[in-house]
C-alpha atoms as a PDB file:
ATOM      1  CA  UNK A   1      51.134  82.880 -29.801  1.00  0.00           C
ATOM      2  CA  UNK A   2      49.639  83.752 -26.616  1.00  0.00           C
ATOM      3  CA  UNK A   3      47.244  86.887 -28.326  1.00  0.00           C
ATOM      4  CA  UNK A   4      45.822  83.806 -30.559  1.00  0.00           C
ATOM      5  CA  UNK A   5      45.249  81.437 -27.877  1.00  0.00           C
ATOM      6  CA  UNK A   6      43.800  84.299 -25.534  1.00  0.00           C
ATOM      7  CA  UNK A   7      41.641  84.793 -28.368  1.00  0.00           C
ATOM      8  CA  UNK A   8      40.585  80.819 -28.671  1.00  0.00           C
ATOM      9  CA  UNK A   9      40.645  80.528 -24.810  1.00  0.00           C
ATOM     10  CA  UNK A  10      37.506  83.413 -24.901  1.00  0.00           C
ATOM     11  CA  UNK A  11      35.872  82.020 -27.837  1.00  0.00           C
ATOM     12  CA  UNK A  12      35.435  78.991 -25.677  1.00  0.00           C
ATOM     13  CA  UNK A  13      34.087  80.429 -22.928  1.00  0.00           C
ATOM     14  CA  UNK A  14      31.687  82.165 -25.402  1.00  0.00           C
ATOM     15  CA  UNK A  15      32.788  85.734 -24.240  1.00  0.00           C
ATOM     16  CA  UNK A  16      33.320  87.117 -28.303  1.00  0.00           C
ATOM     17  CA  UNK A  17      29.859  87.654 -29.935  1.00  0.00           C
ATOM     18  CA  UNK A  18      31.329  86.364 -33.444  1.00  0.00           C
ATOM     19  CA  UNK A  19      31.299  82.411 -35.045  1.00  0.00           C
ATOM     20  CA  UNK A  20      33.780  80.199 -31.925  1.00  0.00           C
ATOM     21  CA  UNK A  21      35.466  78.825 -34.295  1.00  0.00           C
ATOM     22  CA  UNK A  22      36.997  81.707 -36.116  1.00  0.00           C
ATOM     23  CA  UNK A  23      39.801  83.231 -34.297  1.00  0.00           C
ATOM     24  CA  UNK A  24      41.698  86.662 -34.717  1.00  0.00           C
ATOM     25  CA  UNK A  25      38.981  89.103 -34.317  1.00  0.00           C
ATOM     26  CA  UNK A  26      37.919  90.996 -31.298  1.00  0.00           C
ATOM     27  CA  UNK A  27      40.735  90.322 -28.705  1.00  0.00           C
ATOM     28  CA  UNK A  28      43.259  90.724 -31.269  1.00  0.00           C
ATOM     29  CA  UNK A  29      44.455  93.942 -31.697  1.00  0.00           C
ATOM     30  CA  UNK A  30      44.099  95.345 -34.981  1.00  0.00           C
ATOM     31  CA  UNK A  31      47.181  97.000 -35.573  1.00  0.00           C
ATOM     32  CA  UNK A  32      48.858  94.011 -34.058  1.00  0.00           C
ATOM     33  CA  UNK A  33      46.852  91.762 -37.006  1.00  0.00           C
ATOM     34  CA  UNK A  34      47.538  94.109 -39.840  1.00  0.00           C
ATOM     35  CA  UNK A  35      51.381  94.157 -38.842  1.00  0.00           C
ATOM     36  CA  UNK A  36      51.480  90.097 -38.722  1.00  0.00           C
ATOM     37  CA  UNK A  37      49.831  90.354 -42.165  1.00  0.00           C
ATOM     38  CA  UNK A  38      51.649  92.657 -43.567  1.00  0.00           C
ATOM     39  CA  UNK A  39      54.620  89.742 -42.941  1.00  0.00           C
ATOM     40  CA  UNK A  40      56.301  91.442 -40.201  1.00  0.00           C
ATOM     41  CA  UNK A  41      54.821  88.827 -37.451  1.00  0.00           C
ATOM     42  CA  UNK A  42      53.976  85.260 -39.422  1.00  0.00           C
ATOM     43  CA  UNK A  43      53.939  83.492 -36.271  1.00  0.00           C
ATOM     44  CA  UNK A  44      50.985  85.044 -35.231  1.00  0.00           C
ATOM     45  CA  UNK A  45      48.984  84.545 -38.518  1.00  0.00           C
ATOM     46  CA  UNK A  46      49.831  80.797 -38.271  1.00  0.00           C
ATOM     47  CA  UNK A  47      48.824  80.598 -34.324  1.00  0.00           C
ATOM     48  CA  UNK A  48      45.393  82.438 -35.335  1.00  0.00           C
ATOM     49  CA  UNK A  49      44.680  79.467 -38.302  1.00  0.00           C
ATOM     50  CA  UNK A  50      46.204  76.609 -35.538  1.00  0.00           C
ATOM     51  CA  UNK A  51      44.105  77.887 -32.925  1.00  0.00           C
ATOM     52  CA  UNK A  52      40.870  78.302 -35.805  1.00  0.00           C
ATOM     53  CA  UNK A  53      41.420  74.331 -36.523  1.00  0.00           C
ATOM     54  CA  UNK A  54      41.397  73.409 -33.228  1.00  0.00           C
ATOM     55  CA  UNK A  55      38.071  75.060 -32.353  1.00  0.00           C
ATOM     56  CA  UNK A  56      36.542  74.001 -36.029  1.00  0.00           C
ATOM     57  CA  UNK A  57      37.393  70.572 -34.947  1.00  0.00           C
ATOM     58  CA  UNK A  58      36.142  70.786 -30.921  1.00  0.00           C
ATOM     59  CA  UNK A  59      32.879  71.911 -32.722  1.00  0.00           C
ATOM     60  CA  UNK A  60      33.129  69.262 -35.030  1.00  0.00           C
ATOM     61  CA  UNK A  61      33.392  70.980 -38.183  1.00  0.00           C
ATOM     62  CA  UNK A  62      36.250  68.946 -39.664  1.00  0.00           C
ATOM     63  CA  UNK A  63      36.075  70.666 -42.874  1.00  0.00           C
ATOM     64  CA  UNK A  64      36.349  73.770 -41.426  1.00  0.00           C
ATOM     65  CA  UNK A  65      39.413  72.467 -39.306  1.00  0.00           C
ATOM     66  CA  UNK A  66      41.184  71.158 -42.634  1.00  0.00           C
ATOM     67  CA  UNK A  67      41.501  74.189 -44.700  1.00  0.00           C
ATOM     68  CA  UNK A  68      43.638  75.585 -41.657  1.00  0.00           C
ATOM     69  CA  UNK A  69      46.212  72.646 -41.731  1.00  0.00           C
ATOM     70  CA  UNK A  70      48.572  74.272 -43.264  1.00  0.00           C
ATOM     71  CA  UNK A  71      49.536  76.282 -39.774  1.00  0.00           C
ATOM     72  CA  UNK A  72      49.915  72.758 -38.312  1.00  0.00           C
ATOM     73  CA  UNK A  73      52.466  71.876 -40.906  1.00  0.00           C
ATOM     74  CA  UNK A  74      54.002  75.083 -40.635  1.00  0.00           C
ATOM     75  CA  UNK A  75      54.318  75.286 -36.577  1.00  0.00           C
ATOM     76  CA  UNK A  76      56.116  71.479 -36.527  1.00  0.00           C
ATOM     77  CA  UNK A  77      58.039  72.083 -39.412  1.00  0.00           C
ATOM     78  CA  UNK A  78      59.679  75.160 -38.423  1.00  0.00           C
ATOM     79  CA  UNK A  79      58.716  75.787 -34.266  1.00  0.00           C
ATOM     80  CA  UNK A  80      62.033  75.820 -32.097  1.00  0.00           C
ATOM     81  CA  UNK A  81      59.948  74.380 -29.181  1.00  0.00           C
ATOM     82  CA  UNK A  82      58.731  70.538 -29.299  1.00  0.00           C
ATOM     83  CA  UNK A  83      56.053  71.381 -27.151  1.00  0.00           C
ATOM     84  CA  UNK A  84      54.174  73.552 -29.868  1.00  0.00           C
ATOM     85  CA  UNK A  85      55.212  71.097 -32.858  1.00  0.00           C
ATOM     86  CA  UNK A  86      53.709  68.139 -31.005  1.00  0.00           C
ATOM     87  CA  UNK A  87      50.749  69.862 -30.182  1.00  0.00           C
ATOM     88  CA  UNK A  88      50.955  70.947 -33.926  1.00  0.00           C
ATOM     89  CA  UNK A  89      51.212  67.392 -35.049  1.00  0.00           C
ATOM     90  CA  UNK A  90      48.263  66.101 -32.889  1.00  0.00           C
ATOM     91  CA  UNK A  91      45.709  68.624 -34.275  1.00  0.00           C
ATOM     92  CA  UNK A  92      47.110  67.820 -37.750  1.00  0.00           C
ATOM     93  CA  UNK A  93      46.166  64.199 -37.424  1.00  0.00           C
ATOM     94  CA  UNK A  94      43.288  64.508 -35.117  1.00  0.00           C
ATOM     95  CA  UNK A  95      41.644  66.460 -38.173  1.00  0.00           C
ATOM     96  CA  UNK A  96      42.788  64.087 -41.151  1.00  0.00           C
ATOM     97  CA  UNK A  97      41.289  61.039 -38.695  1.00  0.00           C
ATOM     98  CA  UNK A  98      38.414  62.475 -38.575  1.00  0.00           C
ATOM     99  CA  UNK A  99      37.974  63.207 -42.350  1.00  0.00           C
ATOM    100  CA  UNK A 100      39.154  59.537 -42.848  1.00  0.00           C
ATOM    101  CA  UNK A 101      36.262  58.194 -40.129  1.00  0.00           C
ATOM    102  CA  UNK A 102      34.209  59.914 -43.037  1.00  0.00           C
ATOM    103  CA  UNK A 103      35.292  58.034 -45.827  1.00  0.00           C
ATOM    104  CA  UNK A 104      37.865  60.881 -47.312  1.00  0.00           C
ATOM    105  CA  UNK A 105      41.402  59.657 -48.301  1.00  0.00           C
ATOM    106  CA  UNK A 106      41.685  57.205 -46.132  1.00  0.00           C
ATOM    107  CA  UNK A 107      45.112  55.277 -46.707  1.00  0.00           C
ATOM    108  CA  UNK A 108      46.736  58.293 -48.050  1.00  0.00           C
ATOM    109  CA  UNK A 109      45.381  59.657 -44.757  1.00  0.00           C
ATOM    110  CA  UNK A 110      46.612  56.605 -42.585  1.00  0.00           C
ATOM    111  CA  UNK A 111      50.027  55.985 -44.620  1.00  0.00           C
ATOM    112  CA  UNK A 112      50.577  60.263 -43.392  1.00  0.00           C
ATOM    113  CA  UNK A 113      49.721  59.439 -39.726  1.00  0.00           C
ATOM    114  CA  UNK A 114      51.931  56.763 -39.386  1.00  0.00           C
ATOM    115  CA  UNK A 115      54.712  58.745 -40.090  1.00  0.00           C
ATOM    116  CA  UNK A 116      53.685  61.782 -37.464  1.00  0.00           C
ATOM    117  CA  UNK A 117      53.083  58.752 -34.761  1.00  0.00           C
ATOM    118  CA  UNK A 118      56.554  58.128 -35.342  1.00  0.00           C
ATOM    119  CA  UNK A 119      57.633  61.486 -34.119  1.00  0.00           C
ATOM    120  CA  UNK A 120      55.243  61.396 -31.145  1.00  0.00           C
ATOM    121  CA  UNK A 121      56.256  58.489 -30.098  1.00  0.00           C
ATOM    122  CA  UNK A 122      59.945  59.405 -29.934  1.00  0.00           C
ATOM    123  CA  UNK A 123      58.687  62.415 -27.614  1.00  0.00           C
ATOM    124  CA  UNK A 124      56.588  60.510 -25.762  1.00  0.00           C
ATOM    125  CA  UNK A 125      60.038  58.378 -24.558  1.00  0.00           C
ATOM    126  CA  UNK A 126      61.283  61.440 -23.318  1.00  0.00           C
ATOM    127  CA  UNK A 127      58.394  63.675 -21.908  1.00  0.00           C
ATOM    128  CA  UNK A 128      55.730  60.808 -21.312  1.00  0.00           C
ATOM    129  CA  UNK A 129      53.034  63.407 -19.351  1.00  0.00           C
ATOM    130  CA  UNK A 130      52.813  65.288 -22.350  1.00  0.00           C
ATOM    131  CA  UNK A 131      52.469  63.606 -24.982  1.00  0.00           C
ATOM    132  CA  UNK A 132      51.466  59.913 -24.113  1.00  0.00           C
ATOM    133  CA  UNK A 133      48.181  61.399 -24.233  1.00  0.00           C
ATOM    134  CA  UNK A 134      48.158  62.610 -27.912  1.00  0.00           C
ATOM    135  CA  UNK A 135      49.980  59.537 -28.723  1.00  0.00           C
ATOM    136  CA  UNK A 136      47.273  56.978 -27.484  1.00  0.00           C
ATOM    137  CA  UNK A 137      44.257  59.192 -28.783  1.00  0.00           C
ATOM    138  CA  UNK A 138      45.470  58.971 -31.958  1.00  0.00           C
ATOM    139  CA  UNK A 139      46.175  55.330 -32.122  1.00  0.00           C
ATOM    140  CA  UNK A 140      42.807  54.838 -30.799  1.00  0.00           C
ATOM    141  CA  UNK A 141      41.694  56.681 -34.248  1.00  0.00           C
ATOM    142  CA  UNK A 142      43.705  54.832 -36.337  1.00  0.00           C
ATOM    143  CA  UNK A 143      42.316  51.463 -34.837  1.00  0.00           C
ATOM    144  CA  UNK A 144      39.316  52.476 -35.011  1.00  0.00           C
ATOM    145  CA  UNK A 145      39.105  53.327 -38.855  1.00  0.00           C
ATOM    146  CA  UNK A 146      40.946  50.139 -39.392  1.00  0.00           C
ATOM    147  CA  UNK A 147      38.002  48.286 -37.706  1.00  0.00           C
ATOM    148  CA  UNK A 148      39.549  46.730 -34.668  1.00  0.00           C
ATOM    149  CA  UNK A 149      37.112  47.661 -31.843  1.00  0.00           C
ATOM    150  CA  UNK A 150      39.295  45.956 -29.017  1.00  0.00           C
ATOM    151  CA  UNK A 151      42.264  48.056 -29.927  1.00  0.00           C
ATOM    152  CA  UNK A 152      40.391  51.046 -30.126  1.00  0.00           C
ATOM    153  CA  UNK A 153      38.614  51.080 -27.142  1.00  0.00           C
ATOM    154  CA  UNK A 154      41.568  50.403 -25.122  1.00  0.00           C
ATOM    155  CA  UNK A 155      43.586  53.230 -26.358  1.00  0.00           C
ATOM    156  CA  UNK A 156      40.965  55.430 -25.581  1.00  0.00           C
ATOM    157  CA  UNK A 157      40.492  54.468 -22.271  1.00  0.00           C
ATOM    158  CA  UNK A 158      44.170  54.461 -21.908  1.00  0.00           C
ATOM    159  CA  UNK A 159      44.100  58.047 -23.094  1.00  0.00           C
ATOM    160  CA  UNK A 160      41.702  59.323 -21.045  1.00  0.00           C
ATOM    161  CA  UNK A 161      43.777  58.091 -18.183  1.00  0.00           C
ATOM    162  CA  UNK A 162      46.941  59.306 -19.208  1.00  0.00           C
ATOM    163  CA  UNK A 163      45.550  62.826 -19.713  1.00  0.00           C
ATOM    164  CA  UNK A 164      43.581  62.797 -16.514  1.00  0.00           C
ATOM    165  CA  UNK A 165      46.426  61.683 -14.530  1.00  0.00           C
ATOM    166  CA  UNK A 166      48.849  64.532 -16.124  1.00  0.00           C
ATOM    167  CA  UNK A 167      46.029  67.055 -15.930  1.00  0.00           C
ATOM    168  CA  UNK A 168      44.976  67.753 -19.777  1.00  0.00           C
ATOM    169  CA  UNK A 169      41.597  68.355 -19.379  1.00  0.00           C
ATOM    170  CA  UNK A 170      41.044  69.367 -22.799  1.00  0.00           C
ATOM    171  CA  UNK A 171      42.707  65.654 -23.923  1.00  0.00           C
ATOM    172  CA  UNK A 172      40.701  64.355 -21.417  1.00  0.00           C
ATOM    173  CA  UNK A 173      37.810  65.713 -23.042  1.00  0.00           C
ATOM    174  CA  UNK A 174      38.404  64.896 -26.232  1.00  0.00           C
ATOM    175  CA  UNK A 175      39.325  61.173 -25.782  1.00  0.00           C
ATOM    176  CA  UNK A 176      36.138  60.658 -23.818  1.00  0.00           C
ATOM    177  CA  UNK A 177      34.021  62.071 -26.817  1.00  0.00           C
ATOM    178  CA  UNK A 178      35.792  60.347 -29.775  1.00  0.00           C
ATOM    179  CA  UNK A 179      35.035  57.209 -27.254  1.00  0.00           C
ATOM    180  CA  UNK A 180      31.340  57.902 -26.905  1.00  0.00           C
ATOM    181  CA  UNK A 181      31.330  58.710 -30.623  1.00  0.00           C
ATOM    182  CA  UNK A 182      32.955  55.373 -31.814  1.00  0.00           C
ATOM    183  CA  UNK A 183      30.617  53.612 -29.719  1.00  0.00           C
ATOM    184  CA  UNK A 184      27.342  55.028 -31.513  1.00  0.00           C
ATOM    185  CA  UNK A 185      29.095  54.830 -34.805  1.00  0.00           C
ATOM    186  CA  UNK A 186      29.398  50.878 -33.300  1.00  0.00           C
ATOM    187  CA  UNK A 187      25.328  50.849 -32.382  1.00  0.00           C
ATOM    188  CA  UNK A 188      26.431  50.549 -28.621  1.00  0.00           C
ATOM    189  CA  UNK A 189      24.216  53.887 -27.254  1.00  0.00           C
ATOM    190  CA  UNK A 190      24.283  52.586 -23.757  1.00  0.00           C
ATOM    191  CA  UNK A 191      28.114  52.171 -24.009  1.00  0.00           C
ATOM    192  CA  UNK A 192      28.669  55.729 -25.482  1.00  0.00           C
ATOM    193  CA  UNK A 193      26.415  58.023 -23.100  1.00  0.00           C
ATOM    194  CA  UNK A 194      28.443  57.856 -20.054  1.00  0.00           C
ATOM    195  CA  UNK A 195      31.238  58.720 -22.310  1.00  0.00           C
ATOM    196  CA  UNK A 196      30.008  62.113 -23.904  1.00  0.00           C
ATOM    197  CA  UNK A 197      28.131  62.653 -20.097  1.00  0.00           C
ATOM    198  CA  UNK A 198      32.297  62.748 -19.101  1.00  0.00           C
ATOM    199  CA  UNK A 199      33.408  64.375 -21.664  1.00  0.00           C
ATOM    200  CA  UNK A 200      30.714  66.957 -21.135  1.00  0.00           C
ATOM    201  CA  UNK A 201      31.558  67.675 -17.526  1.00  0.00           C
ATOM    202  CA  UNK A 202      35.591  67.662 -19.009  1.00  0.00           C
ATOM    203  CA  UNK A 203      34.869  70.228 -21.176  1.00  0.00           C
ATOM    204  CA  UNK A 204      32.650  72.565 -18.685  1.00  0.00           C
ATOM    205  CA  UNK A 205      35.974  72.050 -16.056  1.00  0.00           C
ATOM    206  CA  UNK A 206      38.286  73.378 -18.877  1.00  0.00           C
ATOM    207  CA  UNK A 207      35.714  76.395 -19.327  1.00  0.00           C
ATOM    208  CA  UNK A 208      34.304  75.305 -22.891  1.00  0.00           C
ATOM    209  CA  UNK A 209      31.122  76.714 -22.183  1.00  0.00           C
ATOM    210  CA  UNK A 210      30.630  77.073 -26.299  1.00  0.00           C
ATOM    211  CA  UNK A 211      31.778  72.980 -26.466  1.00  0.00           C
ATOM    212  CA  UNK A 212      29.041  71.799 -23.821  1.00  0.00           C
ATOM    213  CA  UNK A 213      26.079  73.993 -25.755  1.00  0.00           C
ATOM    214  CA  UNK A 214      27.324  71.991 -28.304  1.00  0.00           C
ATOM    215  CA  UNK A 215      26.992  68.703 -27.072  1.00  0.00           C
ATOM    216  CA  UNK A 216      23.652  70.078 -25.378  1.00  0.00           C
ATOM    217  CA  UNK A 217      22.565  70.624 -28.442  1.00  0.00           C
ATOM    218  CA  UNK A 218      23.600  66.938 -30.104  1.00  0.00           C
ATOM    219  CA  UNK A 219      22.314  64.951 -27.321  1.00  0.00           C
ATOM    220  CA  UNK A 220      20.585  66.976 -25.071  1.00  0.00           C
ATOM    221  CA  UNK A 221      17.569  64.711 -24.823  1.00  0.00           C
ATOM    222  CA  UNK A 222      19.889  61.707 -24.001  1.00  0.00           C
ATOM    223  CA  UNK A 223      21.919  62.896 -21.308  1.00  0.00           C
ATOM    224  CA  UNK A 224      21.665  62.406 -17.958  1.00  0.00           C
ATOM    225  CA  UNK A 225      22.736  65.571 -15.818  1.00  0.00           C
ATOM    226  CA  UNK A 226      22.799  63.584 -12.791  1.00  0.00           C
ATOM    227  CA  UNK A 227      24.404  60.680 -13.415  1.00  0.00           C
ATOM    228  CA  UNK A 228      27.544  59.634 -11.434  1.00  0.00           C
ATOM    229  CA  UNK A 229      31.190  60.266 -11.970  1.00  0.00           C
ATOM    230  CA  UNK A 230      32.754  57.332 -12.236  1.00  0.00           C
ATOM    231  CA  UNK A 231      36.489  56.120 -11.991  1.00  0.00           C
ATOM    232  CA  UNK A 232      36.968  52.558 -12.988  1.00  0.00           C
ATOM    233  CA  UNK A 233      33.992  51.145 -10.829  1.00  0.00           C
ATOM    234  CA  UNK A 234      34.319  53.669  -8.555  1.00  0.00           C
ATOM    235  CA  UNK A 235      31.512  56.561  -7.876  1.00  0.00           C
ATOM    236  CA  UNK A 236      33.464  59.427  -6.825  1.00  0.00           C
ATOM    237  CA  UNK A 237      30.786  62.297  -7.026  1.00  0.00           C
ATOM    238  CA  UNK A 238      27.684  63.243  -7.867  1.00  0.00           C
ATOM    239  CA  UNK A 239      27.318  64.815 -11.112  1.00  0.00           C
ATOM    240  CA  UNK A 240      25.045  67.503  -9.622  1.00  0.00           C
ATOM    241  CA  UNK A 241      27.837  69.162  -7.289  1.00  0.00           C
ATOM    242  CA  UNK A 242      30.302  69.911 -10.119  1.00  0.00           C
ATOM    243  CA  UNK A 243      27.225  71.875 -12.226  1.00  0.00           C
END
């Protein structure tokens, strides 16, 4: 587990020369990789393809991220720790929400969810900081393909608080992007640029160096690298003196 997210943790930071979103290449060992192929170490092979569909889907290629669901499925469905099967079940439905906000399969894809919300929110009643977080993000999704804009934007909000008060940064991240993504889907660009600006600065904190290039990339020409931090209507810093 840890070799695959060492590997995803460098990919990030663009330190490998190959594609970010494939991991179990250079800072995998190879005879480590050809023994957990060979069957002798499946829990590796399965962390490589989680930790593959989590940076396909950070990058935004959600088709990418959904031919390595299977190592979701596989990690909840057989992991010993609840920690790694909820963060298992999160990616799982983070990817099939965002392939439903495209159209695909979308009530066989809600109908699924529902059922994995059920599990997160029965971990959420016992370890809140961790996964209240996943749980709100993920309702904020659901809302949001369902078309209720009030519902959605206040689970996002609430999710970006919950992670930012427990310390996910990369949740953090996330939530503030799918917000400033809903609200261009909804027309609202003035709305959503603050948002992505956030989740921007998020993702540079967490070290995605790869994720801001990204975003750089996407809406370079409509972010503003200066603009203020701001918590609830609160400026707390400059954006200048955390770049």
């Amino acid at each position: 587990m840890l070799t695959a997210l060492w590997q995803f943790a460098l990919n990030m930071m663009g330190k490998t020369s190959g594609d970010p979103k494939i991991v179990g290449g250079e800072a995998i060992d190879n005879h480590i990789l050809e023994k957990a192929k060979s069957g002798k170490n499946p829990h590796l092979i399965f962390w490589i393809r989680l930790c593959t569909l989590e940076a396909a889907y950070i990058l935004c290629d959600y088709d990418m991220a959904e031919k390595y669901i299977d190592a979701a499925r596989w990690i909840y469905e057989s992991s010993s720790g609840a920690m790694d099967g909820g963060r298992a079940v999160f990616l799982e439905c983070l990817v099939l929400l965002a392939q439903a906000r495209r159209g695909k399969r979308r009530f066989r894809i809600l109908r699924h969810v529902k059922k994995r919300l059920k599990m997160l929110k029965l971990w959420a009643m016992h370890a809140p900081d961790n996964y209240l977080p996943m749980q709100y993000l993920l309702e904020a999704e659901v809302a949001f393909i369902r078309g209720d804009r009030q519902k959605a934007t206040a689970h996002y909000r609430t999710a970006i608080l919950h992670s930012r008060e427990t310390g996910f940064l990369l949740d953090e991240s996330l939530a503030n992007e799918r917000l400033g993504r809903s609200y261009l889907e909804w027309k609202d660009t003035k709305s959503a640029m603050p948002f992505l600006e956030e989740a921007r600065r998020c993702y540079l904190h967490w070290g995605g160096v790869v994720k801001v290039q990204h975003l750089d990339d996407e809406f370079g020409d409509m972010i503003d690298y200066q603009s203020p931090i701001i918590r609830g209507d609160t400026v707390v810093a400059e954006r200048s003196s955390f770049l």
